[in-house]
C-alpha atoms as a PDB file:
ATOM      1  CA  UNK A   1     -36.159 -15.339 -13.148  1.00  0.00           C
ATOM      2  CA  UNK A   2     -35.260 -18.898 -11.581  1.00  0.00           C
ATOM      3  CA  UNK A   3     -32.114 -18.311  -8.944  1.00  0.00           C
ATOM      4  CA  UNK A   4     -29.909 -21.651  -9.120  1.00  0.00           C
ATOM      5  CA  UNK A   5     -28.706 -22.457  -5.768  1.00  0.00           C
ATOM      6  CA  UNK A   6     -25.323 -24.137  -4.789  1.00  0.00           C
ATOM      7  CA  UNK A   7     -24.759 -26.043  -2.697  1.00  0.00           C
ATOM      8  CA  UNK A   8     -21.013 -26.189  -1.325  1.00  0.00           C
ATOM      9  CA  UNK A   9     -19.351 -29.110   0.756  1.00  0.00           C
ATOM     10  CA  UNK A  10     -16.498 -28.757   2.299  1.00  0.00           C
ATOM     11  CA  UNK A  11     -14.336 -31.393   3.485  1.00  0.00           C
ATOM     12  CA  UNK A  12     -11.008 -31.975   5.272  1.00  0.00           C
ATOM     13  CA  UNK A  13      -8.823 -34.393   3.760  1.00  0.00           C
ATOM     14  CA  UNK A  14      -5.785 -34.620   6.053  1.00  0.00           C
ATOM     15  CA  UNK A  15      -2.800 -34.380   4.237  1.00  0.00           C
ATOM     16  CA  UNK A  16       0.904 -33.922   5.663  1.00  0.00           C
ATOM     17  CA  UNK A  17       0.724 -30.347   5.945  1.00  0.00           C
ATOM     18  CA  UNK A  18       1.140 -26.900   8.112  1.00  0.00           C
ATOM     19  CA  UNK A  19      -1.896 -24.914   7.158  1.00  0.00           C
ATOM     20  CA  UNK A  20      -0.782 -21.715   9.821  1.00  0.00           C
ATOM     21  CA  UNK A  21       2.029 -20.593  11.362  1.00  0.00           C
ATOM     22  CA  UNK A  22       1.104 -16.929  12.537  1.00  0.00           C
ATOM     23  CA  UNK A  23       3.088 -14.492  15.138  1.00  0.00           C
ATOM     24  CA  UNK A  24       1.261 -11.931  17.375  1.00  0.00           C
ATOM     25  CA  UNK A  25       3.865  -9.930  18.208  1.00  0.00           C
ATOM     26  CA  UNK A  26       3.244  -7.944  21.091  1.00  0.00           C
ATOM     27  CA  UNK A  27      -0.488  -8.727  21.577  1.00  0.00           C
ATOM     28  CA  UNK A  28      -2.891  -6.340  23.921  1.00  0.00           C
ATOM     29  CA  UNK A  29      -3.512  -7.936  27.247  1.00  0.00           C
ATOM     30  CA  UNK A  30      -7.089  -8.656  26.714  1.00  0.00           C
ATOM     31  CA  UNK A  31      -5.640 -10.828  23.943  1.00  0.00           C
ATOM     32  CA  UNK A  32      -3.934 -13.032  26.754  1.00  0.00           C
ATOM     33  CA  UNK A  33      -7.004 -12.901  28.896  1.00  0.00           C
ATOM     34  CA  UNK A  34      -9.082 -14.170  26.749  1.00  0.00           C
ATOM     35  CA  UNK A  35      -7.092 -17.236  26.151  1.00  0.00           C
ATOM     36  CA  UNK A  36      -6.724 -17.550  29.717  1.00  0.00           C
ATOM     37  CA  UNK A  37      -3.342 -16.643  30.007  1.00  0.00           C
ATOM     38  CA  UNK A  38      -3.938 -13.664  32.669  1.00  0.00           C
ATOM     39  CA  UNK A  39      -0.705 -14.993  34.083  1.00  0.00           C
ATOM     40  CA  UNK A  40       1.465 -14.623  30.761  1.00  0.00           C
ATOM     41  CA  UNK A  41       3.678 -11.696  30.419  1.00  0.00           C
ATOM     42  CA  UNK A  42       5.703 -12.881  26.790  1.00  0.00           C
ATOM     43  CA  UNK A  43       5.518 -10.214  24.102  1.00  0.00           C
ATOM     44  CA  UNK A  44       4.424 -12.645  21.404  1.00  0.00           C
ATOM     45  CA  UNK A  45       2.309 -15.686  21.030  1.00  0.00           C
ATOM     46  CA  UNK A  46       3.125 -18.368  17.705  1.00  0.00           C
ATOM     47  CA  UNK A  47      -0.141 -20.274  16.061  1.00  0.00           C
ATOM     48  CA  UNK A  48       0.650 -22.879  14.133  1.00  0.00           C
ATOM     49  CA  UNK A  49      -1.781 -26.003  12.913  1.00  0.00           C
ATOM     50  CA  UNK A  50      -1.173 -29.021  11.394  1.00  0.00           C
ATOM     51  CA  UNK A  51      -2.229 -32.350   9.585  1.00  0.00           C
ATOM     52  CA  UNK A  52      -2.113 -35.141  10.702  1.00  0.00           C
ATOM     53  CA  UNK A  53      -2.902 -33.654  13.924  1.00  0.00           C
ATOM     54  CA  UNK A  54      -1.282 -35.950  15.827  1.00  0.00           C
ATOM     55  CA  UNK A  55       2.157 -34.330  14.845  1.00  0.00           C
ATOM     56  CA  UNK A  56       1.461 -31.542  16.948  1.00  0.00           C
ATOM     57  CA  UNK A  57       3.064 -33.586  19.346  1.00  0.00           C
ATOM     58  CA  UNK A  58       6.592 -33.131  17.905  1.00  0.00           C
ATOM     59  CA  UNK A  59       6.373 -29.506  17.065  1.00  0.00           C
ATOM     60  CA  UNK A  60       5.623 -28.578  20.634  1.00  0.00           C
ATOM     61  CA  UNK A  61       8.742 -30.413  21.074  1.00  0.00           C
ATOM     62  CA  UNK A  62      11.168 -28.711  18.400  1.00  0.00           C
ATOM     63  CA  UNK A  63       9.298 -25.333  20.027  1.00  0.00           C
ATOM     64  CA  UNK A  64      10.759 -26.069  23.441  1.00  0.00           C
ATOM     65  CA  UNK A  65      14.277 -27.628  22.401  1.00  0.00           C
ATOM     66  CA  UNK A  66      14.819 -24.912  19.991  1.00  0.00           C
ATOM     67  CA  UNK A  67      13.759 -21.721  21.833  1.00  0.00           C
ATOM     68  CA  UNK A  68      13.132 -20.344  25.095  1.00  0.00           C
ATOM     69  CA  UNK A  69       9.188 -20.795  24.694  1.00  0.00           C
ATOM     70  CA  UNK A  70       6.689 -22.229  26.616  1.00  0.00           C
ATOM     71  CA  UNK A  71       3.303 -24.215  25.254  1.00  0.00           C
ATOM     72  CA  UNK A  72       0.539 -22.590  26.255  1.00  0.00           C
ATOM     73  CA  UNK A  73      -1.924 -25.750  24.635  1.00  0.00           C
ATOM     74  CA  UNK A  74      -0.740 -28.283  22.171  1.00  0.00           C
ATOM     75  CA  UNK A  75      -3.944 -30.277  20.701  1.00  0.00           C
ATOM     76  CA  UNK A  76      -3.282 -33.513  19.024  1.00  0.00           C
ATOM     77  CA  UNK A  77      -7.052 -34.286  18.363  1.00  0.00           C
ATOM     78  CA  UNK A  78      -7.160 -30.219  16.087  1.00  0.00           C
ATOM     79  CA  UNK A  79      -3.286 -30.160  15.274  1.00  0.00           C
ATOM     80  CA  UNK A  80      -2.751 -27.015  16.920  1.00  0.00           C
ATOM     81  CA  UNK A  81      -0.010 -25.629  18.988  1.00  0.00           C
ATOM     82  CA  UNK A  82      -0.140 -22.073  20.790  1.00  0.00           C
ATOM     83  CA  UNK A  83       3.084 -20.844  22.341  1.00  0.00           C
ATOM     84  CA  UNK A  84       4.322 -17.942  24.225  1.00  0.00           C
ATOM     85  CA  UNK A  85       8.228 -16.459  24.185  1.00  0.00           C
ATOM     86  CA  UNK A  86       9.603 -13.268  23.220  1.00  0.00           C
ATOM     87  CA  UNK A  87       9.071 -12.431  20.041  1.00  0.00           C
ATOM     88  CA  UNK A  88      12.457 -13.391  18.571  1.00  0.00           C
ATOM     89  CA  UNK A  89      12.295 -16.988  20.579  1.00  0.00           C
ATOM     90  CA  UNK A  90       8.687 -17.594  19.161  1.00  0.00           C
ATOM     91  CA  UNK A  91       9.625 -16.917  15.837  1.00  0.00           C
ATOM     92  CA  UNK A  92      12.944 -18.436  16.662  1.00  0.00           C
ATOM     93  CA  UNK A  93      10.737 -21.964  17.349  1.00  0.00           C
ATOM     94  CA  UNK A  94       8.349 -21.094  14.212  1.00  0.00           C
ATOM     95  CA  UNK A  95      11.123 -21.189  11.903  1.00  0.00           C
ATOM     96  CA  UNK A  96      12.581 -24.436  13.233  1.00  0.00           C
ATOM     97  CA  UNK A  97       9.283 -26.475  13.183  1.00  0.00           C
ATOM     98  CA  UNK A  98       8.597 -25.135   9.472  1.00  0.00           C
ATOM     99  CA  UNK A  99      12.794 -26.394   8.776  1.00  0.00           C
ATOM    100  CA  UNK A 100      12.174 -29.384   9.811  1.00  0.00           C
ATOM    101  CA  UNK A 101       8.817 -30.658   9.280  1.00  0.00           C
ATOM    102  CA  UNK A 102       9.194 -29.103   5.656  1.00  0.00           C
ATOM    103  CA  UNK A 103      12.485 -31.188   5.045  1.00  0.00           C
ATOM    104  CA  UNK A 104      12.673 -33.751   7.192  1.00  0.00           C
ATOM    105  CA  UNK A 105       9.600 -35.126   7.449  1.00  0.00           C
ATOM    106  CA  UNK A 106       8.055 -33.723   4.190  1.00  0.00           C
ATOM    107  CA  UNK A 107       4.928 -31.683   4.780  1.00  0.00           C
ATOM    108  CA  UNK A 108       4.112 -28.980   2.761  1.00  0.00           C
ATOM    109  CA  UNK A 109       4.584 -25.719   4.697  1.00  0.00           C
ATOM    110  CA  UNK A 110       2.503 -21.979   4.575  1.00  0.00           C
ATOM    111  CA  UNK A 111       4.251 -19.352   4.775  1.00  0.00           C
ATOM    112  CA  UNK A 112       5.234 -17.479   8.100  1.00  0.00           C
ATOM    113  CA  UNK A 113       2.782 -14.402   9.004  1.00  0.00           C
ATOM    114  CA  UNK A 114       2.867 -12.198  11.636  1.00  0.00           C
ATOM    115  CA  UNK A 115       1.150  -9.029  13.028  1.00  0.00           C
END
């Protein structure tokens, strides 16, 4: 019996989009630890990523003005933005970057998850 093979490629084609936006409500302390934030004592952390990445920029801006959150790493080379709050001022920030990079600057948007 002859077993066809596939062969998959995957690509990235950067679009004007937020792939993730995930809350960790109340993550374990190892959690924080192993993203080197031994120091960090928040009760949530917000993941969000986003093409092009460059626009990670802004959202770690909207996160700041719009809640009482602080950046833990905003990458504009991977789009990705980590922040740490409370859990209502990270999802707070979450729900303002996905207002208004959804209608304001057009992206398509995922939908909020949390755990």
């Amino acid at each position: 019996m002859d077993i066809l093979k596939q062969r998959i490629i995957q690509e990235l084609v950067p679009g004007r989009q937020i792939t993730l936006a995930h809350i960790i409500a109340n993550p374990d302390p190892m959690l924080y630890e192993s993203l080197s934030m031994q120091h960090a004592t928040q009760s949530a952390i917000g993941i969000l990523t986003i093409t092009p990445p460059e626009t990670a920029i802004i959202i770690a801006d909207i996160a700041i003005k719009s809640a009482g959150v602080q950046v833990v790493s905003v990458d504009r080379v991977s789009g990705s933005l980590i922040i740490t709050g409370t859990v209502s001022a990270v999802e707070s920030a979450v729900h303002a970057i996905l207002e208004y990079v959804g209608s304001t600057l057009g992206f398509e948007i995922c939908n909020l998850t949390k755990t």
